[in-house]
N, C-alpha and C. Protein backbone atom coordinates (compact mmCIF):
# COMPACT_ATOMS: atom_id res chain seq x y z
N UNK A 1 -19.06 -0.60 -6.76
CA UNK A 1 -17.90 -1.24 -7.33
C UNK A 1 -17.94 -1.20 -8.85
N UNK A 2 -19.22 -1.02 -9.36
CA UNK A 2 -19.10 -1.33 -11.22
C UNK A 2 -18.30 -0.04 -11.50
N UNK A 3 -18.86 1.16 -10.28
CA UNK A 3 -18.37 2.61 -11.10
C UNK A 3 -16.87 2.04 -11.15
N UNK A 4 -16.00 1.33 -10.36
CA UNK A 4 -14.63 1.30 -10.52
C UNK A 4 -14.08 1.31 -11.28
N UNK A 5 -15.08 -0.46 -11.57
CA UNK A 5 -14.44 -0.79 -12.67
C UNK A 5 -14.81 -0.15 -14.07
N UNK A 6 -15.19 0.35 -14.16
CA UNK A 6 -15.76 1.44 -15.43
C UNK A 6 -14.94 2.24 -15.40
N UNK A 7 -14.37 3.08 -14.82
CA UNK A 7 -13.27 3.38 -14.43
C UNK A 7 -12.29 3.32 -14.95
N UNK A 8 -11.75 2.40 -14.50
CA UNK A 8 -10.63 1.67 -14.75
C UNK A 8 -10.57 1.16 -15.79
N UNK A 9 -11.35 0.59 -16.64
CA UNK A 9 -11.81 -0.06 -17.90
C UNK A 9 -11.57 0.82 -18.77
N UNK A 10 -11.94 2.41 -18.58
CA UNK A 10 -11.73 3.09 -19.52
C UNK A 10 -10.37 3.96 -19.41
N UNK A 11 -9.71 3.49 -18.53
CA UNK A 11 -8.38 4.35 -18.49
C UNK A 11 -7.22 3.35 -18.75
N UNK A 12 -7.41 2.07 -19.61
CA UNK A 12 -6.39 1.36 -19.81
C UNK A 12 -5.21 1.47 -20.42
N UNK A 13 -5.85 2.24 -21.78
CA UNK A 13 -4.75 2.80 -22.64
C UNK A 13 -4.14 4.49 -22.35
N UNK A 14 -4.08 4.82 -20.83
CA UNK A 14 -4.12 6.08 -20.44
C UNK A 14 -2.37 6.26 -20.40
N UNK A 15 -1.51 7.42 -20.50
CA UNK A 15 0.10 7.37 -20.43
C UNK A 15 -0.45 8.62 -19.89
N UNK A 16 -0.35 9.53 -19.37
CA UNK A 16 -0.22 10.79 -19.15
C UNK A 16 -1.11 11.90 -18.40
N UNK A 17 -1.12 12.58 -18.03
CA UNK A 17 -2.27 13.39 -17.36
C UNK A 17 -1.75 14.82 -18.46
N UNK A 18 -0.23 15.21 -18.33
CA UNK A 18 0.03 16.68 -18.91
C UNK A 18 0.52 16.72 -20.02
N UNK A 19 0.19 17.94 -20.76
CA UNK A 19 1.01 17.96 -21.68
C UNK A 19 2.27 18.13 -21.90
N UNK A 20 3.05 18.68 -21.02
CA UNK A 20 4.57 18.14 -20.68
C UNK A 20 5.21 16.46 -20.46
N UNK A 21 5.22 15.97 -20.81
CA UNK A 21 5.96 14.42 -20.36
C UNK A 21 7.15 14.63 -19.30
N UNK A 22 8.00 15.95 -19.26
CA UNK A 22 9.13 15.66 -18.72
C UNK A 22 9.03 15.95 -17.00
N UNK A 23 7.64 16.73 -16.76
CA UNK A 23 7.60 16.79 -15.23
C UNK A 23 6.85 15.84 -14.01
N UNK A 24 7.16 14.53 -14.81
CA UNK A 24 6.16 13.17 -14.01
C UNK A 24 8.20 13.02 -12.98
N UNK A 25 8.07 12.79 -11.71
CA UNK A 25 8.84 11.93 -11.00
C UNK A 25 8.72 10.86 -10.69
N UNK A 26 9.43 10.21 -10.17
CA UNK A 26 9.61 8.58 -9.69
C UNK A 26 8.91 9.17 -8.13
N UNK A 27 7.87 7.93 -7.92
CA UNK A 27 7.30 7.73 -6.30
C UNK A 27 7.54 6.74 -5.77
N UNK A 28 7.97 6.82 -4.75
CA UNK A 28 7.90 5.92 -3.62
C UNK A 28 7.52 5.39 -3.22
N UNK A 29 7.38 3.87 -2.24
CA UNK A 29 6.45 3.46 -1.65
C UNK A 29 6.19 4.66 -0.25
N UNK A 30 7.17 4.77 0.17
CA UNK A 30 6.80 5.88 1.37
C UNK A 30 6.02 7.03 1.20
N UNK A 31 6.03 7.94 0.00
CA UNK A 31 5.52 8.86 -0.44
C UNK A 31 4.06 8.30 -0.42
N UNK A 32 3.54 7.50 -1.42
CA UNK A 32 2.60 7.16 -2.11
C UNK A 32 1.48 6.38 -0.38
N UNK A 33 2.05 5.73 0.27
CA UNK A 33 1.27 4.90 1.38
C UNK A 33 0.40 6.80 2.01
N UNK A 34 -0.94 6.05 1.90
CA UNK A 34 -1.41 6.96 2.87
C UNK A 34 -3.23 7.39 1.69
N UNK A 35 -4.00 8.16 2.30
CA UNK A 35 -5.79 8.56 1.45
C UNK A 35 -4.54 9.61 0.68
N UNK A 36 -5.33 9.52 -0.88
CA UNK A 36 -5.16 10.75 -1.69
C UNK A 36 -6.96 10.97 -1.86
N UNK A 37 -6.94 12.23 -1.99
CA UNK A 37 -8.34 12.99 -2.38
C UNK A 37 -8.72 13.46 -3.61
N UNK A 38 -9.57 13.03 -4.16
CA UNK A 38 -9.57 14.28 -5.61
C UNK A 38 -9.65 16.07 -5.04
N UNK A 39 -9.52 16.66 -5.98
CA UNK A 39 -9.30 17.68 -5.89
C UNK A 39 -9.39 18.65 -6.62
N UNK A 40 -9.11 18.52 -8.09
CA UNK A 40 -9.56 18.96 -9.31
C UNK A 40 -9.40 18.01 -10.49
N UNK A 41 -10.53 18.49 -11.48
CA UNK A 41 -10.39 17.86 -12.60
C UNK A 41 -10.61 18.64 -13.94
N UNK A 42 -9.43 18.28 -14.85
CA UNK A 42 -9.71 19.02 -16.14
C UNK A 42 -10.90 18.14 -17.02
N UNK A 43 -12.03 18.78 -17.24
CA UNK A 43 -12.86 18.04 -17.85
C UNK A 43 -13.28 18.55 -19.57
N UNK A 44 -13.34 17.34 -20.16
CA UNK A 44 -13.39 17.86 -21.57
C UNK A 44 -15.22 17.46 -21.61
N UNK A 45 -16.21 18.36 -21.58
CA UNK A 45 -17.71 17.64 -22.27
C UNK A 45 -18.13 19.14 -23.03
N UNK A 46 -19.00 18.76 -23.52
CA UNK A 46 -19.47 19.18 -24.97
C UNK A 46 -19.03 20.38 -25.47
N UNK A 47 -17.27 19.68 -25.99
CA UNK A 47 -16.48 20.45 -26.32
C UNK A 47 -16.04 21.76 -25.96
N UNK A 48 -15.92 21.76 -24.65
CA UNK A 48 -15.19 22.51 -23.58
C UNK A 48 -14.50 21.86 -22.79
N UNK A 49 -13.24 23.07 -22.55
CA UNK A 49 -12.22 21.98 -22.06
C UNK A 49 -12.26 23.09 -20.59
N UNK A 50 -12.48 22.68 -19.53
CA UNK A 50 -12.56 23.41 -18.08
C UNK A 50 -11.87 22.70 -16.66
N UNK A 51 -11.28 23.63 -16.17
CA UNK A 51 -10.64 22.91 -14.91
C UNK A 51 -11.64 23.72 -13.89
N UNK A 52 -12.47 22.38 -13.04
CA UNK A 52 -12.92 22.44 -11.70
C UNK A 52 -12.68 22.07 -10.70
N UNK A 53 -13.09 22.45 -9.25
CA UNK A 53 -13.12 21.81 -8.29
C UNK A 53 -13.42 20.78 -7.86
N UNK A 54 -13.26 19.82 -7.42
CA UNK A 54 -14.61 18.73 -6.87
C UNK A 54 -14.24 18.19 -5.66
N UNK A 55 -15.66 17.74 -5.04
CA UNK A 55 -15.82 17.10 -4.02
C UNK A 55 -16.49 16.25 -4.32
N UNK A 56 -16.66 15.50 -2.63
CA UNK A 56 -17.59 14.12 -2.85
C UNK A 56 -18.90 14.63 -3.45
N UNK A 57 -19.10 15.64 -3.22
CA UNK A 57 -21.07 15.81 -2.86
C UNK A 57 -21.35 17.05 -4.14
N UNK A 58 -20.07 17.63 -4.44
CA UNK A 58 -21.03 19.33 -5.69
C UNK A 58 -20.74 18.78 -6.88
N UNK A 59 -20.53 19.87 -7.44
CA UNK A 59 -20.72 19.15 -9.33
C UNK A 59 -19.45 18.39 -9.18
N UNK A 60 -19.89 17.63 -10.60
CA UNK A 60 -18.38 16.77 -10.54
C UNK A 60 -18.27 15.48 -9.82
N UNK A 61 -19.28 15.22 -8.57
CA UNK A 61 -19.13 14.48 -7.69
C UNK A 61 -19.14 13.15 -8.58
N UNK A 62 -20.07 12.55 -9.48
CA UNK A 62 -19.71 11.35 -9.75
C UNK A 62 -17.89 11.31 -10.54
N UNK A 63 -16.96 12.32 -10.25
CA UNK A 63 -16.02 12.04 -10.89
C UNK A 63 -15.00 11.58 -9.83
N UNK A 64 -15.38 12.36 -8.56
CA UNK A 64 -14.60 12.13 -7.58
C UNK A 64 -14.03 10.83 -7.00
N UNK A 65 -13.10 10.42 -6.42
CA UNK A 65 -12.60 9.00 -6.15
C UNK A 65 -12.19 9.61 -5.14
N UNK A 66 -11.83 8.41 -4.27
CA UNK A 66 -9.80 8.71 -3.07
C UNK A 66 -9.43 6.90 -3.51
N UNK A 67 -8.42 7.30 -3.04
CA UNK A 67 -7.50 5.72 -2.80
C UNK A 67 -6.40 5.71 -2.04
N UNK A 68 -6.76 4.90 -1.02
CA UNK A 68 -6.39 4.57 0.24
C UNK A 68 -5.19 3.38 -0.22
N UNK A 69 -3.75 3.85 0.15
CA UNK A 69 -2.75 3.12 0.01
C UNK A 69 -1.82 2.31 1.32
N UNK A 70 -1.95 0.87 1.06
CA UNK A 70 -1.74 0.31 2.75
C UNK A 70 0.00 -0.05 1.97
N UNK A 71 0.80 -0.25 2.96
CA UNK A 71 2.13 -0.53 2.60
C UNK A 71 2.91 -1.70 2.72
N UNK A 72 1.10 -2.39 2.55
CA UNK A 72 1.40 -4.47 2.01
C UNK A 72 1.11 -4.56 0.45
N UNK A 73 1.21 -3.42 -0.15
CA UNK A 73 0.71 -3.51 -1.90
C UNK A 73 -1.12 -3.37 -1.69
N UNK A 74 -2.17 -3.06 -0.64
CA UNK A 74 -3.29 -3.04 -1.37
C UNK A 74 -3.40 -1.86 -1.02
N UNK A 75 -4.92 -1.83 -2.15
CA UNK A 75 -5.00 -0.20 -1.82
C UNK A 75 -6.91 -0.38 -1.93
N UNK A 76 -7.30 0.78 -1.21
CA UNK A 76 -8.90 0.78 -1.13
C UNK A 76 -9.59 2.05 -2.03
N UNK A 77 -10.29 1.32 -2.79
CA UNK A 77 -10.52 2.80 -3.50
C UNK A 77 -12.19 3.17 -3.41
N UNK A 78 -12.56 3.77 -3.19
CA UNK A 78 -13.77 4.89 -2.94
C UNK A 78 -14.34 5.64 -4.03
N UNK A 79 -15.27 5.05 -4.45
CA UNK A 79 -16.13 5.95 -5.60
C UNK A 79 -17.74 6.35 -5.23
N UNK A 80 -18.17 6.36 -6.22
CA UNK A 80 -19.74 6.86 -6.33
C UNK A 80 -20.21 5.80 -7.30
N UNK A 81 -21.44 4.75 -7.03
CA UNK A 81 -21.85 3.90 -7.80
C UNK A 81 -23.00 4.39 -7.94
N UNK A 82 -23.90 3.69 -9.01
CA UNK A 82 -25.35 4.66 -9.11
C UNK A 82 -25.98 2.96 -9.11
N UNK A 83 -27.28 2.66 -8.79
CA UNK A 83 -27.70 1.62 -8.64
C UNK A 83 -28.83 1.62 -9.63
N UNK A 84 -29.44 0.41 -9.72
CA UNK A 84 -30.34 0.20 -11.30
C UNK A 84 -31.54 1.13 -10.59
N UNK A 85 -32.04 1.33 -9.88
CA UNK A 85 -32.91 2.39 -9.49
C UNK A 85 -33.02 4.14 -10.04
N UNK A 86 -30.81 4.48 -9.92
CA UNK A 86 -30.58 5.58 -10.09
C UNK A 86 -30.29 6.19 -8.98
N UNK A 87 -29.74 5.44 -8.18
CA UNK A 87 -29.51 6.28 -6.48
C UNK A 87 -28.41 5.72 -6.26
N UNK A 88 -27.52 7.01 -5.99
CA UNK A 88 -26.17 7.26 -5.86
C UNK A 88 -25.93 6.42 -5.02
N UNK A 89 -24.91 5.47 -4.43
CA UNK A 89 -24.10 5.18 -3.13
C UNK A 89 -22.83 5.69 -2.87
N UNK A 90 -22.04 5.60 -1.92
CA UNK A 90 -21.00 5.67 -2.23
C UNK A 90 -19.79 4.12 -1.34
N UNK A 91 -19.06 3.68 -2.70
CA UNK A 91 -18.81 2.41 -2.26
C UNK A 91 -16.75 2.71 -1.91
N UNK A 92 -16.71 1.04 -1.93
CA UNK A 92 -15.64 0.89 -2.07
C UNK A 92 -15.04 -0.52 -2.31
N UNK A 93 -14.07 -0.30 -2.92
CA UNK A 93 -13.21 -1.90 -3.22
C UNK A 93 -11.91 -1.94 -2.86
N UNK A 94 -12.14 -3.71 -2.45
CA UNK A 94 -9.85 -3.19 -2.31
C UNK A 94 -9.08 -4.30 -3.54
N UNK A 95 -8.12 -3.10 -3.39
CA UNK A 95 -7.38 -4.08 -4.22
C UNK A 95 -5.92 -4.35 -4.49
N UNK A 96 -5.25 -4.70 -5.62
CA UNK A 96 -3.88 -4.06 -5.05
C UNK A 96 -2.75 -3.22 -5.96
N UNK A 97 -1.54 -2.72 -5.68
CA UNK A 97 -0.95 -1.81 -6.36
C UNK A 97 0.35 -1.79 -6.93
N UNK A 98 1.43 -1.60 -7.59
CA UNK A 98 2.53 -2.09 -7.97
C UNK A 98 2.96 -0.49 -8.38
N UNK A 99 4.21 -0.38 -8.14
CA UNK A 99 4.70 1.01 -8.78
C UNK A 99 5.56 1.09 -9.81
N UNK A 100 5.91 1.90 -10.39
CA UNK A 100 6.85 1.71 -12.10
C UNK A 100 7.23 2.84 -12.00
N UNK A 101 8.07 3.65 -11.62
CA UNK A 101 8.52 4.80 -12.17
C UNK A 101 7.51 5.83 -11.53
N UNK A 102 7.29 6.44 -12.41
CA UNK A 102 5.99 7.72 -12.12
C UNK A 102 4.86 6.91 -12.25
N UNK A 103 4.60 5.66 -12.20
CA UNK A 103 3.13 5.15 -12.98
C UNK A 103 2.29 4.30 -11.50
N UNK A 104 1.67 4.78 -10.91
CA UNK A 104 1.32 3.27 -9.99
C UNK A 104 0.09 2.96 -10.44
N UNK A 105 0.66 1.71 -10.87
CA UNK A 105 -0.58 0.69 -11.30
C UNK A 105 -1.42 -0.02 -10.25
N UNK A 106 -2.64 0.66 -10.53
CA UNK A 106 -3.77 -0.26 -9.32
C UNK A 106 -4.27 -1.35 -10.35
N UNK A 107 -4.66 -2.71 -9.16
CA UNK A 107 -5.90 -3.45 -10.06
C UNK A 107 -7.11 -3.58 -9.07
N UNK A 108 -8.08 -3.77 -9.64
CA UNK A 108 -9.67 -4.11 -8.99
C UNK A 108 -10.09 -5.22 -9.73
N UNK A 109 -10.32 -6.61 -9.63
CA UNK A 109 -11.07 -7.33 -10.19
C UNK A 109 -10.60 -7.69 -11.42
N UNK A 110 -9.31 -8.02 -10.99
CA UNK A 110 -8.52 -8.12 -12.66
C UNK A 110 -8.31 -6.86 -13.64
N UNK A 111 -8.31 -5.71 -13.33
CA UNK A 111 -8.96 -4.55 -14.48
C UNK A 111 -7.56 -3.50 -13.83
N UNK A 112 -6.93 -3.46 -14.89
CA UNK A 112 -5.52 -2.78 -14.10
C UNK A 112 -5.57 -1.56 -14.55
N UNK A 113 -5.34 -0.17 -14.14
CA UNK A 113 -4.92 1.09 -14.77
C UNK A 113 -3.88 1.84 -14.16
N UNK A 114 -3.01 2.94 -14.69
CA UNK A 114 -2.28 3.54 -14.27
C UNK A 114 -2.66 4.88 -13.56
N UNK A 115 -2.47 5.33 -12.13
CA UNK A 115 -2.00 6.80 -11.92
C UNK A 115 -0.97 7.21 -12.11
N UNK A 116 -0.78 8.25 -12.97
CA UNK A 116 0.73 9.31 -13.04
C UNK A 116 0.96 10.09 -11.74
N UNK A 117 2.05 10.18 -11.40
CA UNK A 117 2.57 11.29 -10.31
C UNK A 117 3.16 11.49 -11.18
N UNK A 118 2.72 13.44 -10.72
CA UNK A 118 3.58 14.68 -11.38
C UNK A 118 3.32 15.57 -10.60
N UNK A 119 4.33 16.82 -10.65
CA UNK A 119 3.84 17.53 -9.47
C UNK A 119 3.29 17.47 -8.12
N UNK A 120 3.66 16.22 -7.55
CA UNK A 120 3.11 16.12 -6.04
C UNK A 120 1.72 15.30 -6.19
N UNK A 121 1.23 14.99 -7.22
CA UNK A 121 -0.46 14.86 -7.36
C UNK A 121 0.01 13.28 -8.06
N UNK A 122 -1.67 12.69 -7.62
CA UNK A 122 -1.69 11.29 -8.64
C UNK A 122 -2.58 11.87 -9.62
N UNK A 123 -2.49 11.62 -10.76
CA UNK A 123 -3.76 11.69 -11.64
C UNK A 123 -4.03 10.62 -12.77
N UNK A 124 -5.20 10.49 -13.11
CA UNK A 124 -6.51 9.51 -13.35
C UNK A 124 -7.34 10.02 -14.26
N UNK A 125 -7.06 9.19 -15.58
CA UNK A 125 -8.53 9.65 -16.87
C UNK A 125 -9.79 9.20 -16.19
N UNK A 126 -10.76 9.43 -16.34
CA UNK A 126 -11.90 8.91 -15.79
C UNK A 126 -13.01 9.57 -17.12
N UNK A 127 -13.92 8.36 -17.57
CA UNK A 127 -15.05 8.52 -18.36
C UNK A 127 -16.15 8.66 -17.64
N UNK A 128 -17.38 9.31 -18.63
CA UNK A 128 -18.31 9.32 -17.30
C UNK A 128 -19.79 9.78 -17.97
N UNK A 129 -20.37 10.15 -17.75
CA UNK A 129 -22.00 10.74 -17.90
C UNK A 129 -22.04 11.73 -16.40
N UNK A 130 -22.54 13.24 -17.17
CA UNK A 130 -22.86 13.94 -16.25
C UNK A 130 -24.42 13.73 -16.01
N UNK A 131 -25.02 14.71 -15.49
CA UNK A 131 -26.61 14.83 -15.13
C UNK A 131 -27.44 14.82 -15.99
N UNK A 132 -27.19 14.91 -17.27
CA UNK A 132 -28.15 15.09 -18.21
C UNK A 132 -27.93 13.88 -19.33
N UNK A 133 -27.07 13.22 -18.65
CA UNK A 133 -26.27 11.80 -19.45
C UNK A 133 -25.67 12.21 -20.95
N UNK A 134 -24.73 13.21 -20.86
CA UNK A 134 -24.15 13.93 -21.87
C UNK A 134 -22.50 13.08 -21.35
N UNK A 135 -21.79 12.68 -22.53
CA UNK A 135 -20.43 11.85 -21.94
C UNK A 135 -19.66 13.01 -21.38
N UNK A 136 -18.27 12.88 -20.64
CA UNK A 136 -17.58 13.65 -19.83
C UNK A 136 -16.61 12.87 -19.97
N UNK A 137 -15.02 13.46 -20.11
CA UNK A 137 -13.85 12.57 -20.12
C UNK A 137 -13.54 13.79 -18.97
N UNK A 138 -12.52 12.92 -18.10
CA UNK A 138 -11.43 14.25 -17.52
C UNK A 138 -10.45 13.58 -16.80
N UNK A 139 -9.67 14.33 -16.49
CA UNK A 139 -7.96 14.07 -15.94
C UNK A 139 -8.43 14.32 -14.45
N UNK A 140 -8.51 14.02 -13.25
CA UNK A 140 -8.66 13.59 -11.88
C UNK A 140 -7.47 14.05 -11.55
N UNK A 141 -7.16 14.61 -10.67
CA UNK A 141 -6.30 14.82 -9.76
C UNK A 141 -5.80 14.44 -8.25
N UNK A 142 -5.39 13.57 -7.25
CA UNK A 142 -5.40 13.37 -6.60
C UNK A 142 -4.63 13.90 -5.27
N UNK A 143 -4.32 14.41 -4.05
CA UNK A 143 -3.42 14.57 -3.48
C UNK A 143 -3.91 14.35 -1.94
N UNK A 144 -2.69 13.97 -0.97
CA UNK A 144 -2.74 13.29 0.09
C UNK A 144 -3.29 14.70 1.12
């Protein structure tokens, strides 16, 4: 659960995933109810900017999320926590969701951030430390 909120903490002041503004649409509750998966992420670390794949388990994996959308407003979200030892879990929290336009705002624990829908996809800044504890920013991608 901390990875969440770390997470989330760092994507507060987030507006955007693309550099276009004009191709975000309005979502639905119908659209939006249902698991989105990550899927790719544009990642910016030591000053390279690269779009990868990811899954739960290959590189990338601590970037990966899903979020599980129920169609009473909560939603369950699924990360990768690392424990004071250094051993991965993989958790989850619930919490709940509100929509705005293209923006659906999740919260966890008081800690609110936005996903953009654009193009069919949710996407999500996410901060981070890779394997060698070098920082990592990247744009998350999500889809059902």
């Amino acid at each position: 659960m901390y990875i969440m909120l770390v997470m989330l903490a760092s994507v507060l002041s987030f507006t955007s995933c693309s550099n276009d503004d004009n191709n975000n649409g309005t979502i639905t509750t119908s659209t939006l109810i249902g698991k989105w998966y990550s899927y790719k992420a544009t990642v910016y670390a030591q000053n390279k900017n690269t779009t990868v794949s990811i899954n739960k388990t290959g590189n990338y994996s601590q970037m990966y999320i899903e979020m599980d959308f129920k169609d009473d407003s909560k939603v369950i979200g699924y990360s990768w926590e690392v424990d004071k030892n250094g051993i991965s879990k993989w958790v989850s929290e619930t919490g709940h969701y509100t929509i705005n336009g293209s923006a659906v705002n999740v919260t966890f624990d008081g800690e609110t951030a936005s996903l953009m829908y654009e193009n069919n996809s949710l996407c999500i800044r996410i901060d981070t430390k890779d394997e060698n504890n070098n920082n990592i920013t990247g744009y998350v991608y999500l889809k059902k």
